[in-house]
PDB file of N, CA and C in Angstrom:
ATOM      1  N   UNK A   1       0.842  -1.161   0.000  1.00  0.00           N
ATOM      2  CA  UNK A   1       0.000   0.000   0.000  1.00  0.00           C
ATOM      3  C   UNK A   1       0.901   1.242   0.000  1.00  0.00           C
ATOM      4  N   UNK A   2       0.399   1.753  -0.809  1.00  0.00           N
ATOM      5  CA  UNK A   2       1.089   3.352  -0.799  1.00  0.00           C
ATOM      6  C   UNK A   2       0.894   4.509   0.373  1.00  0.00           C
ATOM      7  N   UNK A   3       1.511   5.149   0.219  1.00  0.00           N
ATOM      8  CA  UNK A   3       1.560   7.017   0.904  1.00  0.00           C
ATOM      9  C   UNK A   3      -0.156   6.935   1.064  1.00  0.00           C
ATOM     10  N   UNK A   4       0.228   7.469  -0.978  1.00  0.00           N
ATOM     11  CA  UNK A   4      -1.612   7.674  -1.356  1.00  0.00           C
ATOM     12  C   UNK A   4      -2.525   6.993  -0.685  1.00  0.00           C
ATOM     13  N   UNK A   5      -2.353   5.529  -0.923  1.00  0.00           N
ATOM     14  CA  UNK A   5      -3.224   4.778  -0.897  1.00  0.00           C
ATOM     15  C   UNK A   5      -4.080   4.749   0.559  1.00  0.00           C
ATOM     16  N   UNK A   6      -3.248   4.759   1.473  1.00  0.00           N
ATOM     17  CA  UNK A   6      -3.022   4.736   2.731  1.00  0.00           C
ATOM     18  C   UNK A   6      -3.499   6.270   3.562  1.00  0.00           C
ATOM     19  N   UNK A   7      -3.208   7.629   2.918  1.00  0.00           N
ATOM     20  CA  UNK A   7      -3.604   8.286   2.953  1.00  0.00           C
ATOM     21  C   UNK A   7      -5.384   8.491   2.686  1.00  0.00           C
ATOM     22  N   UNK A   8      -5.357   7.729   1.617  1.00  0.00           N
ATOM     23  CA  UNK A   8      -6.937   8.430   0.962  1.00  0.00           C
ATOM     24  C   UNK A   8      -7.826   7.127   1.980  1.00  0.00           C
ATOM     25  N   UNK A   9      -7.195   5.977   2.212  1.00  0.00           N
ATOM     26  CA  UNK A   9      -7.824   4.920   2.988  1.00  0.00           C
ATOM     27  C   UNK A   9      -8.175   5.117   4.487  1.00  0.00           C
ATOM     28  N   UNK A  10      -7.855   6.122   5.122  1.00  0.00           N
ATOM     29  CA  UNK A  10      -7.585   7.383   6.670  1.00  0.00           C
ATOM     30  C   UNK A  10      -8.327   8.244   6.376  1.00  0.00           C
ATOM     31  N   UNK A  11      -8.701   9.052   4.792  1.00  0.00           N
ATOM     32  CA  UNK A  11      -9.531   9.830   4.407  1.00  0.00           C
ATOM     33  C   UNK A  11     -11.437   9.577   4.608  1.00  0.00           C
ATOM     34  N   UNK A  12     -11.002   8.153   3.998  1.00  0.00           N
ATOM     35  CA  UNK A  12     -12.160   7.660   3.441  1.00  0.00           C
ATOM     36  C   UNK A  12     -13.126   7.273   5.409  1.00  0.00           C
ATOM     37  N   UNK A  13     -12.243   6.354   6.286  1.00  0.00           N
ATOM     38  CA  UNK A  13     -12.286   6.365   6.990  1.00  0.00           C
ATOM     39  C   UNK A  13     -12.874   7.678   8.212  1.00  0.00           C
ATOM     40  N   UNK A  14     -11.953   8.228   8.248  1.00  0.00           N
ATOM     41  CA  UNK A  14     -12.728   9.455   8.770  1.00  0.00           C
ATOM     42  C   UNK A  14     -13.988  10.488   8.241  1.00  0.00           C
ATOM     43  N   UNK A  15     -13.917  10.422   6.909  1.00  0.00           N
ATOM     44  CA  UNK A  15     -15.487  11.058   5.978  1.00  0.00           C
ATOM     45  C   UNK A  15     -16.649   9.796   6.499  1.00  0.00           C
ATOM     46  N   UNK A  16     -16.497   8.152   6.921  1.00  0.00           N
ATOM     47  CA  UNK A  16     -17.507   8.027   7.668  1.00  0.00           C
ATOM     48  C   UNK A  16     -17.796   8.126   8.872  1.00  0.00           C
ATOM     49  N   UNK A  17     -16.616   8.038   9.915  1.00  0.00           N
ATOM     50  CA  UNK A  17     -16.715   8.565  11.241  1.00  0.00           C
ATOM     51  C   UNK A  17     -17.592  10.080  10.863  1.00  0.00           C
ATOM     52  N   UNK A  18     -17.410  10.853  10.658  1.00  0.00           N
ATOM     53  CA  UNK A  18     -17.876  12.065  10.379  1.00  0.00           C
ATOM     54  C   UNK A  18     -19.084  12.093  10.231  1.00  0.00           C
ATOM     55  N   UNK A  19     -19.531  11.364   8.974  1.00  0.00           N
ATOM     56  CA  UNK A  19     -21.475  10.997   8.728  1.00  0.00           C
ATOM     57  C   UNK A  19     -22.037  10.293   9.589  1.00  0.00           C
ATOM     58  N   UNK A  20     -21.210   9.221  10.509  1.00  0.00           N
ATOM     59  CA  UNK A  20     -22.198   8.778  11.454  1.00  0.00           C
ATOM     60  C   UNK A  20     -22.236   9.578  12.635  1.00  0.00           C
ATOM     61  N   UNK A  21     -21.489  10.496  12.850  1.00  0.00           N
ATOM     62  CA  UNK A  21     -21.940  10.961  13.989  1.00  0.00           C
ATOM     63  C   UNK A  21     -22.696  12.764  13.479  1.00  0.00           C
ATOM     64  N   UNK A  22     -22.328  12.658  12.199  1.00  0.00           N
ATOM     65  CA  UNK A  22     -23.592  13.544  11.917  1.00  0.00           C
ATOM     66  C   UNK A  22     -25.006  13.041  12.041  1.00  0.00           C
ATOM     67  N   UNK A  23     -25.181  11.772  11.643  1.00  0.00           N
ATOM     68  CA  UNK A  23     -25.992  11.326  11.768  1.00  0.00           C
ATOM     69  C   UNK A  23     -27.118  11.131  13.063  1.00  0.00           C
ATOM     70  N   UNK A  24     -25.922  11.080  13.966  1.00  0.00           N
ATOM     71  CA  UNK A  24     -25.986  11.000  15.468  1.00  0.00           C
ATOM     72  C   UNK A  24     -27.261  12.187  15.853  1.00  0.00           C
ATOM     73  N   UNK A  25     -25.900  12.946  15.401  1.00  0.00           N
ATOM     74  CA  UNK A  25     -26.007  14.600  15.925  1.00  0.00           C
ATOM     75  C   UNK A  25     -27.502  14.870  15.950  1.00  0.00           C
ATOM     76  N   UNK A  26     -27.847  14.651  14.494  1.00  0.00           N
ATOM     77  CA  UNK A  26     -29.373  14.788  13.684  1.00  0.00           C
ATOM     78  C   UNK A  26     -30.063  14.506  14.577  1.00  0.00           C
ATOM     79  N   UNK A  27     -29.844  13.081  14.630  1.00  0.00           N
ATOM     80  CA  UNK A  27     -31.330  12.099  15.412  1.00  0.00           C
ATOM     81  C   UNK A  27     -31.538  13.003  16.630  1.00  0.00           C
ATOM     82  N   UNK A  28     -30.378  13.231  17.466  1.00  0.00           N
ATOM     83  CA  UNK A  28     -30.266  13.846  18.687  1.00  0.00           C
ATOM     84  C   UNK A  28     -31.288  15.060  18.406  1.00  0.00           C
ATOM     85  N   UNK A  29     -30.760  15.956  17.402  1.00  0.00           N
ATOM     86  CA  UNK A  29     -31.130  17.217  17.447  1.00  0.00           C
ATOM     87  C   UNK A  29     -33.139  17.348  17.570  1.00  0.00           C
ATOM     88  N   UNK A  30     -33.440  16.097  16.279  1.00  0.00           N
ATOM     89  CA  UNK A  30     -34.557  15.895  16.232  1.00  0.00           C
ATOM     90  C   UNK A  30     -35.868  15.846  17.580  1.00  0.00           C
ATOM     91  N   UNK A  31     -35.078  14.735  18.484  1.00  0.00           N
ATOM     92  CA  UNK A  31     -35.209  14.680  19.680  1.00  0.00           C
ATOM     93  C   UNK A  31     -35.571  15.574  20.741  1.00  0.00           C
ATOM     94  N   UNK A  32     -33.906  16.496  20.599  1.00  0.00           N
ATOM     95  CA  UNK A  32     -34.233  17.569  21.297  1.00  0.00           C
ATOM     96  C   UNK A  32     -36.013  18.703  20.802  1.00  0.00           C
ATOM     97  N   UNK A  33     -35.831  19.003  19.533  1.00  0.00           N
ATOM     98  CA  UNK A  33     -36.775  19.425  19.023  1.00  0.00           C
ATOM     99  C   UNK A  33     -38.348  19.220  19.800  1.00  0.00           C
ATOM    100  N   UNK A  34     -38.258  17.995  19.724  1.00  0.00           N
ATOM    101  CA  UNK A  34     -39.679  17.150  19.946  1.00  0.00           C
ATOM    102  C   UNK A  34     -39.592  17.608  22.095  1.00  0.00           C
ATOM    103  N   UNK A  35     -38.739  17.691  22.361  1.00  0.00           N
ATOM    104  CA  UNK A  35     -38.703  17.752  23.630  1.00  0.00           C
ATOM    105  C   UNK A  35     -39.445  19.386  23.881  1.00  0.00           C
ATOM    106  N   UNK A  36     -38.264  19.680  23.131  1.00  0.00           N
ATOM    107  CA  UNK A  36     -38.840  21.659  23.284  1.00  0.00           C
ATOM    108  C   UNK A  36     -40.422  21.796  22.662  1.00  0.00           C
ATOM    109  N   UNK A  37     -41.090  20.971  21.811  1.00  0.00           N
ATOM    110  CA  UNK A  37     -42.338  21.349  21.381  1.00  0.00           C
ATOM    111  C   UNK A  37     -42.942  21.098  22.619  1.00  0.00           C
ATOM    112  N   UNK A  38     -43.000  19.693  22.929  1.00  0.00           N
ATOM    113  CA  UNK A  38     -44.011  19.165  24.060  1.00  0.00           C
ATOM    114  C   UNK A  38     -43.808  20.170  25.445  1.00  0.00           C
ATOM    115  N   UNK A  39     -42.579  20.913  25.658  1.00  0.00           N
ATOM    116  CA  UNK A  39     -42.565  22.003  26.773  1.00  0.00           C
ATOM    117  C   UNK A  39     -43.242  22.736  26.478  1.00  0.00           C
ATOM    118  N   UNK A  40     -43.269  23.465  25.557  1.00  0.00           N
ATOM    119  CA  UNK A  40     -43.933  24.788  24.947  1.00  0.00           C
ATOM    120  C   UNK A  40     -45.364  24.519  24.912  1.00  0.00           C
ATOM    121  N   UNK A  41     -45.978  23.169  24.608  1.00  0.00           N
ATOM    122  CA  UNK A  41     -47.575  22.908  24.801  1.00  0.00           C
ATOM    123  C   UNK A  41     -47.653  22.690  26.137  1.00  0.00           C
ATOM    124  N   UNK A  42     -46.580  22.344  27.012  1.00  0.00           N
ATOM    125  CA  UNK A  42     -46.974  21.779  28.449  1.00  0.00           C
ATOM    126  C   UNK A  42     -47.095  23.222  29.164  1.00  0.00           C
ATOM    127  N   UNK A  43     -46.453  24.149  28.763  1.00  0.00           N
ATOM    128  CA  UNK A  43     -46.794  26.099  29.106  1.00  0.00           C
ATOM    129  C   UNK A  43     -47.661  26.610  28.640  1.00  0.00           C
ATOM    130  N   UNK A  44     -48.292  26.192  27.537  1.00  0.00           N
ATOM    131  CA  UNK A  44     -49.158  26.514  26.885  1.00  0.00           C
ATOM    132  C   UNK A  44     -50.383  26.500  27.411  1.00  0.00           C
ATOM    133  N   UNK A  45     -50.473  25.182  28.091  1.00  0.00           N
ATOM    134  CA  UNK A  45     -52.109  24.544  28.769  1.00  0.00           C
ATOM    135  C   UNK A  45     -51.928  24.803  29.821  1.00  0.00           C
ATOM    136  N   UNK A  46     -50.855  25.019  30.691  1.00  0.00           N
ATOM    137  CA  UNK A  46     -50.519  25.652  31.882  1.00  0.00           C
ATOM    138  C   UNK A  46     -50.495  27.006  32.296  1.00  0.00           C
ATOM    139  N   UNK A  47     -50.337  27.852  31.711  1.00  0.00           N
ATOM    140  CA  UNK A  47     -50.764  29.166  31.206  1.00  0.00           C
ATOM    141  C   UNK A  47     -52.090  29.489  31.023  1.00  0.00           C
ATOM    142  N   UNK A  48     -52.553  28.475  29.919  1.00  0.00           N
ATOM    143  CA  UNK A  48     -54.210  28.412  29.844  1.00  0.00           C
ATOM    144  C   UNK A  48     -55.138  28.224  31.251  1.00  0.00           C
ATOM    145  N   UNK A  49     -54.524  27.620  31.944  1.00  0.00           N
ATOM    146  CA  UNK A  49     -55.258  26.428  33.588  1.00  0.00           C
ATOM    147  C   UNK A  49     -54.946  27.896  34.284  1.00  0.00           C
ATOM    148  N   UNK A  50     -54.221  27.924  34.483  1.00  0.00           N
ATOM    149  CA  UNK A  50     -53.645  30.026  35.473  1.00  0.00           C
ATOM    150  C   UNK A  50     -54.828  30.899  35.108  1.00  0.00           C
ATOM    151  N   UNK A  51     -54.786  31.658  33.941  1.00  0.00           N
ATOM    152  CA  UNK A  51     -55.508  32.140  33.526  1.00  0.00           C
ATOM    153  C   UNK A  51     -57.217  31.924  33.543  1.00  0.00           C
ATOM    154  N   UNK A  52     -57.529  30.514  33.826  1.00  0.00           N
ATOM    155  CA  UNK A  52     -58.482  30.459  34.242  1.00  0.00           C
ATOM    156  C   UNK A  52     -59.089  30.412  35.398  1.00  0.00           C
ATOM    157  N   UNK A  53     -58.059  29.971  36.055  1.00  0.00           N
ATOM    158  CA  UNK A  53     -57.839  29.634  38.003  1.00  0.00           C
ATOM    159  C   UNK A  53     -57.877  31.232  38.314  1.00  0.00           C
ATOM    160  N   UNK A  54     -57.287  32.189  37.902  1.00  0.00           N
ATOM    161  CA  UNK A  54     -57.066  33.265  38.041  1.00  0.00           C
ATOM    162  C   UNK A  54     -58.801  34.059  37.973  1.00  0.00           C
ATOM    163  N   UNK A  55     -59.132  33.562  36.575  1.00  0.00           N
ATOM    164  CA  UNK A  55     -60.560  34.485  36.065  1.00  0.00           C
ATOM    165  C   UNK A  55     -61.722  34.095  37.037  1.00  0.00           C
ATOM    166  N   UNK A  56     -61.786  32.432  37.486  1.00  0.00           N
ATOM    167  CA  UNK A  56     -62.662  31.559  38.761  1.00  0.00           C
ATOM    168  C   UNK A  56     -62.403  32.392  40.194  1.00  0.00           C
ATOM    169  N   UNK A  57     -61.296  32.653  40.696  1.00  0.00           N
ATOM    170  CA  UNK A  57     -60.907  33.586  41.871  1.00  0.00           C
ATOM    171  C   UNK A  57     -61.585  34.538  41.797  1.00  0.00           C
ATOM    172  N   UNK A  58     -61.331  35.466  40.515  1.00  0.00           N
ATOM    173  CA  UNK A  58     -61.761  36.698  40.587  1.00  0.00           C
ATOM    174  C   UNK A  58     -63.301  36.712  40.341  1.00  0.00           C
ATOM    175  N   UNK A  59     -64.402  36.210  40.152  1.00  0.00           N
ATOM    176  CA  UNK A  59     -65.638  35.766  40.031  1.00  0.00           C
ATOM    177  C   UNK A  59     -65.669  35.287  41.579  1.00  0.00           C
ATOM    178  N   UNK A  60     -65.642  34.213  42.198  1.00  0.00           N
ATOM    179  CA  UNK A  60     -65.539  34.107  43.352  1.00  0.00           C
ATOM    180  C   UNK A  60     -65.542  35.453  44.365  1.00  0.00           C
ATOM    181  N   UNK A  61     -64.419  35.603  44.296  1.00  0.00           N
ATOM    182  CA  UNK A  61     -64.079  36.884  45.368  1.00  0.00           C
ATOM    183  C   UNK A  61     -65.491  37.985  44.605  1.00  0.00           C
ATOM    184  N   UNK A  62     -65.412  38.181  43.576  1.00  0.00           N
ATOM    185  CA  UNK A  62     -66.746  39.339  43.259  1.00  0.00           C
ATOM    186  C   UNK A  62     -67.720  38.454  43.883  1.00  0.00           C
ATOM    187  N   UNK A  63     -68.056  37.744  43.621  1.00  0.00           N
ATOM    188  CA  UNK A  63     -69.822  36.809  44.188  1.00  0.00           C
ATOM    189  C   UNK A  63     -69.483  36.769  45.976  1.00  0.00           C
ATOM    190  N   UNK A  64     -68.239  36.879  46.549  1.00  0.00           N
ATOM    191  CA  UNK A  64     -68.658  36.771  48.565  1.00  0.00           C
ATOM    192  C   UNK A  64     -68.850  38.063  48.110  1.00  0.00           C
ATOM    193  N   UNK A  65     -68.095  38.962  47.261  1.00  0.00           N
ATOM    194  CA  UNK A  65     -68.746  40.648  47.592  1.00  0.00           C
ATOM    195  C   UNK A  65     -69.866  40.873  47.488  1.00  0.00           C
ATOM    196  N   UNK A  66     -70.479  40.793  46.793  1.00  0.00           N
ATOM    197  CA  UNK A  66     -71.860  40.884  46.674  1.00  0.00           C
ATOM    198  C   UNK A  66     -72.731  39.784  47.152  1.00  0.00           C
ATOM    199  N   UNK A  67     -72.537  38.654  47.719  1.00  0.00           N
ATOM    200  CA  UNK A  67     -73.244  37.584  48.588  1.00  0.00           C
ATOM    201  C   UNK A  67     -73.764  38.457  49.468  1.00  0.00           C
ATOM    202  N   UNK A  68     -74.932  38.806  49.921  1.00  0.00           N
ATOM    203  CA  UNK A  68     -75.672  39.397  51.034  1.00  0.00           C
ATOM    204  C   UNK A  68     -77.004  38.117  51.302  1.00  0.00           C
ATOM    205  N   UNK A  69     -76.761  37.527  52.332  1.00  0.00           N
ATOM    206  CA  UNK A  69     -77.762  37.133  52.979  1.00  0.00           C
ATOM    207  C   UNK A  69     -78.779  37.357  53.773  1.00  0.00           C
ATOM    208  N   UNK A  70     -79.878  37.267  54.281  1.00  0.00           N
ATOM    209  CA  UNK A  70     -81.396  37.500  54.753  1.00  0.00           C
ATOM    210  C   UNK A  70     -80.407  38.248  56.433  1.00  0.00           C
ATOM    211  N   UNK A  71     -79.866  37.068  57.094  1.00  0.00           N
ATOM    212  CA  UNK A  71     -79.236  37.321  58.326  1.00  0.00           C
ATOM    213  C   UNK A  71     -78.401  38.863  57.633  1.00  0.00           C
ATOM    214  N   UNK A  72     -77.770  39.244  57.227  1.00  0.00           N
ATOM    215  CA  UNK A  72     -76.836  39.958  57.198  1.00  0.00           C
ATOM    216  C   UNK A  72     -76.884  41.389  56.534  1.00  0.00           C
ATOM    217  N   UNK A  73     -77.928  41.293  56.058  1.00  0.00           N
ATOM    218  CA  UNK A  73     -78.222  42.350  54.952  1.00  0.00           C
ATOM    219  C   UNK A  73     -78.369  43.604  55.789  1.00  0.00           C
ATOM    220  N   UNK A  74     -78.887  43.845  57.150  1.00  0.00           N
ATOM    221  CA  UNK A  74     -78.396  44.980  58.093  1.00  0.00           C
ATOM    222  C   UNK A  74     -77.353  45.658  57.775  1.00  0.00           C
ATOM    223  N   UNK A  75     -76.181  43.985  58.310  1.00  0.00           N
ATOM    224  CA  UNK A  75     -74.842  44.343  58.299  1.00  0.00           C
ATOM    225  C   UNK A  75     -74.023  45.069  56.772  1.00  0.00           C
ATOM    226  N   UNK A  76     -74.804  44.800  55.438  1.00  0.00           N
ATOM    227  CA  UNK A  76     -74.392  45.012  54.855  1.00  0.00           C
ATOM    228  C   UNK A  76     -74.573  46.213  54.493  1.00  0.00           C
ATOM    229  N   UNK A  77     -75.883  46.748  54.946  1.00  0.00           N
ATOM    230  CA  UNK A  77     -76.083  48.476  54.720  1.00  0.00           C
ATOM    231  C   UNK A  77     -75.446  49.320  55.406  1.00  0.00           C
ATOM    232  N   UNK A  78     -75.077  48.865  56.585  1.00  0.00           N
ATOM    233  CA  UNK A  78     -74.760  49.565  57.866  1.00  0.00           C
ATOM    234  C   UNK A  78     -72.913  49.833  56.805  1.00  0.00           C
ATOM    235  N   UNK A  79     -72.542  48.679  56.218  1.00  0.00           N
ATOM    236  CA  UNK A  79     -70.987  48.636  56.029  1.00  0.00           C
ATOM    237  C   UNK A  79     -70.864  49.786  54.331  1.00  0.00           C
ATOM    238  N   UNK A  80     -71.503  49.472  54.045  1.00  0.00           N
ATOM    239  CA  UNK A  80     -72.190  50.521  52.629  1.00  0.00           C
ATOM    240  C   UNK A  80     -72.102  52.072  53.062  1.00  0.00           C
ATOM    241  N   UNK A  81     -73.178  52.300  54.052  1.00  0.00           N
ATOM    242  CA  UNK A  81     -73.331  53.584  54.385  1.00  0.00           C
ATOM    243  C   UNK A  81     -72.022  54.237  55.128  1.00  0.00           C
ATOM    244  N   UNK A  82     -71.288  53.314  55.824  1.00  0.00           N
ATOM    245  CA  UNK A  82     -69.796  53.601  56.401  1.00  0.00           C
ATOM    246  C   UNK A  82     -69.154  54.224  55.152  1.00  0.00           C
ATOM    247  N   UNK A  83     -69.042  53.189  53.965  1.00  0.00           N
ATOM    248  CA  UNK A  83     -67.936  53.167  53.198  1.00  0.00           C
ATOM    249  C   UNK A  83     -68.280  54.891  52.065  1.00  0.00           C
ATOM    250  N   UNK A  84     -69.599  54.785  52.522  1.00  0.00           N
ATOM    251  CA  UNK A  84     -69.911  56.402  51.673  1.00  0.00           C
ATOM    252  C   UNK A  84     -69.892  57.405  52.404  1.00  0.00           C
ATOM    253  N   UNK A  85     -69.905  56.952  53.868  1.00  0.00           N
ATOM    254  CA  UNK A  85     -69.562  58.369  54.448  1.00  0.00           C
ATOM    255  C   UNK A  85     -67.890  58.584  54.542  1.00  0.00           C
ATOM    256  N   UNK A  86     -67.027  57.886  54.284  1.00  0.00           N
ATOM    257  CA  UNK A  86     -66.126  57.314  54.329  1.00  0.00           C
ATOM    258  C   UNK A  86     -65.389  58.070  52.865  1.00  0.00           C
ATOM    259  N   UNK A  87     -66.033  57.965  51.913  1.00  0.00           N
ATOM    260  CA  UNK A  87     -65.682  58.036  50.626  1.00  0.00           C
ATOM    261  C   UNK A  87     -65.857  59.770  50.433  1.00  0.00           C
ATOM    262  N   UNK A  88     -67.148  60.266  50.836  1.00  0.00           N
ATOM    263  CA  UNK A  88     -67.788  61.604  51.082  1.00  0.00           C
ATOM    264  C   UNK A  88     -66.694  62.514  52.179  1.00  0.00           C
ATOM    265  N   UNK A  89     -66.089  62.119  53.451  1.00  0.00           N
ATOM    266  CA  UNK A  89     -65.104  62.316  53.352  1.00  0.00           C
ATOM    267  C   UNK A  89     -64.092  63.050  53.012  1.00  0.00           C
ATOM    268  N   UNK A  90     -63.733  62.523  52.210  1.00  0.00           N
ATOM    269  CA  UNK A  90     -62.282  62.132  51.622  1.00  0.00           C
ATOM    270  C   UNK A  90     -62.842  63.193  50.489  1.00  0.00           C
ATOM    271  N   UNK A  91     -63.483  63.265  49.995  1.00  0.00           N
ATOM    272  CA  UNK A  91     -63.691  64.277  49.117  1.00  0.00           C
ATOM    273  C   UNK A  91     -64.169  65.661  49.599  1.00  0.00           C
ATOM    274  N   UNK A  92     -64.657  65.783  50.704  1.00  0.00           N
ATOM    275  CA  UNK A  92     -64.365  67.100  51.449  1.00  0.00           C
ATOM    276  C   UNK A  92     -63.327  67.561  51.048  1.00  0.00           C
ATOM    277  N   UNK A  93     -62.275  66.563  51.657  1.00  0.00           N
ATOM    278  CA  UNK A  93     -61.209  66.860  52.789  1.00  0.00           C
ATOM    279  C   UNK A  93     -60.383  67.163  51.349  1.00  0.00           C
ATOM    280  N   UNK A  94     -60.211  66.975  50.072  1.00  0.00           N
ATOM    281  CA  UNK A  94     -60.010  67.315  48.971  1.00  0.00           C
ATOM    282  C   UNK A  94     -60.138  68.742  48.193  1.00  0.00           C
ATOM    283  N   UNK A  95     -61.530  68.632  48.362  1.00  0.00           N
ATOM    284  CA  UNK A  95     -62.084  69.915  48.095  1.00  0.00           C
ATOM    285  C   UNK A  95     -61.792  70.979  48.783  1.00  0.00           C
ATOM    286  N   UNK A  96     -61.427  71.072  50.108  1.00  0.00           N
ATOM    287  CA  UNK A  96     -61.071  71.743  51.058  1.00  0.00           C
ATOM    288  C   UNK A  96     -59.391  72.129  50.855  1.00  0.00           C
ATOM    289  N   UNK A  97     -58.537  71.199  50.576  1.00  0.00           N
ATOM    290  CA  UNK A  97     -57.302  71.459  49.877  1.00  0.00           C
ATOM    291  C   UNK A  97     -57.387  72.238  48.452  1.00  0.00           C
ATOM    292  N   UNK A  98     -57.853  71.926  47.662  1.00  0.00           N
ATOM    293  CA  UNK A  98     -57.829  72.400  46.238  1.00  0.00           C
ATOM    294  C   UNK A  98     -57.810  74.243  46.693  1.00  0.00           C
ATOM    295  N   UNK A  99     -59.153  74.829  47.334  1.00  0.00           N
ATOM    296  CA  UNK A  99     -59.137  75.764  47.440  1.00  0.00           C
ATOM    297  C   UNK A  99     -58.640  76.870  48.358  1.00  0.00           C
TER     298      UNK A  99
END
């Protein structure tokens, strides 16, 4: 066997080391791919579930606000009329600054 021969036979050799682990590389990369999609849908519907957990809270918390029951409905005028004298107030005490 020659220089050449021997040379291009080390050539040939390493041009397939090379494709199989391009090959490698690929499959891998593919993989990875498929990994990052299924995250991005697993944030996706998780994001979606928040956003709704979030919108259910805030419905909730509005419905005890406005929940007034037979027992309580006193209590609830009595806390009303506070919160406007309360509010009335504060806008005096505003008006009274301005001028």
């Amino acid at each position: 066997m020659t220089a050449n021969e021997k040379t291009l036979a080390t050539f040939e050799t390493r041009l397939r080391q090379l494709l199989l682990r391009f090959q490698e590389l690929k499959k891998e990369n593919g993989e990875l791919y498929a990994i990052i999609e299924e995250n991005e849908k697993t944030v996706n519907e998780l994001h979606a579930k928040l956003e709704q957990q979030q919108n259910d809270y805030n419905s909730l918390k509005m419905a005890k606000m406005i929940e007034i029951t037979d027992g309580n409905l006193a209590d609830a005028k009595d806390r009303l009329s506070k919160l406007i004298r309360d509010v009335n107030k504060c806008i005096a005490i505003l008006s009274d600054e301005n001028q």
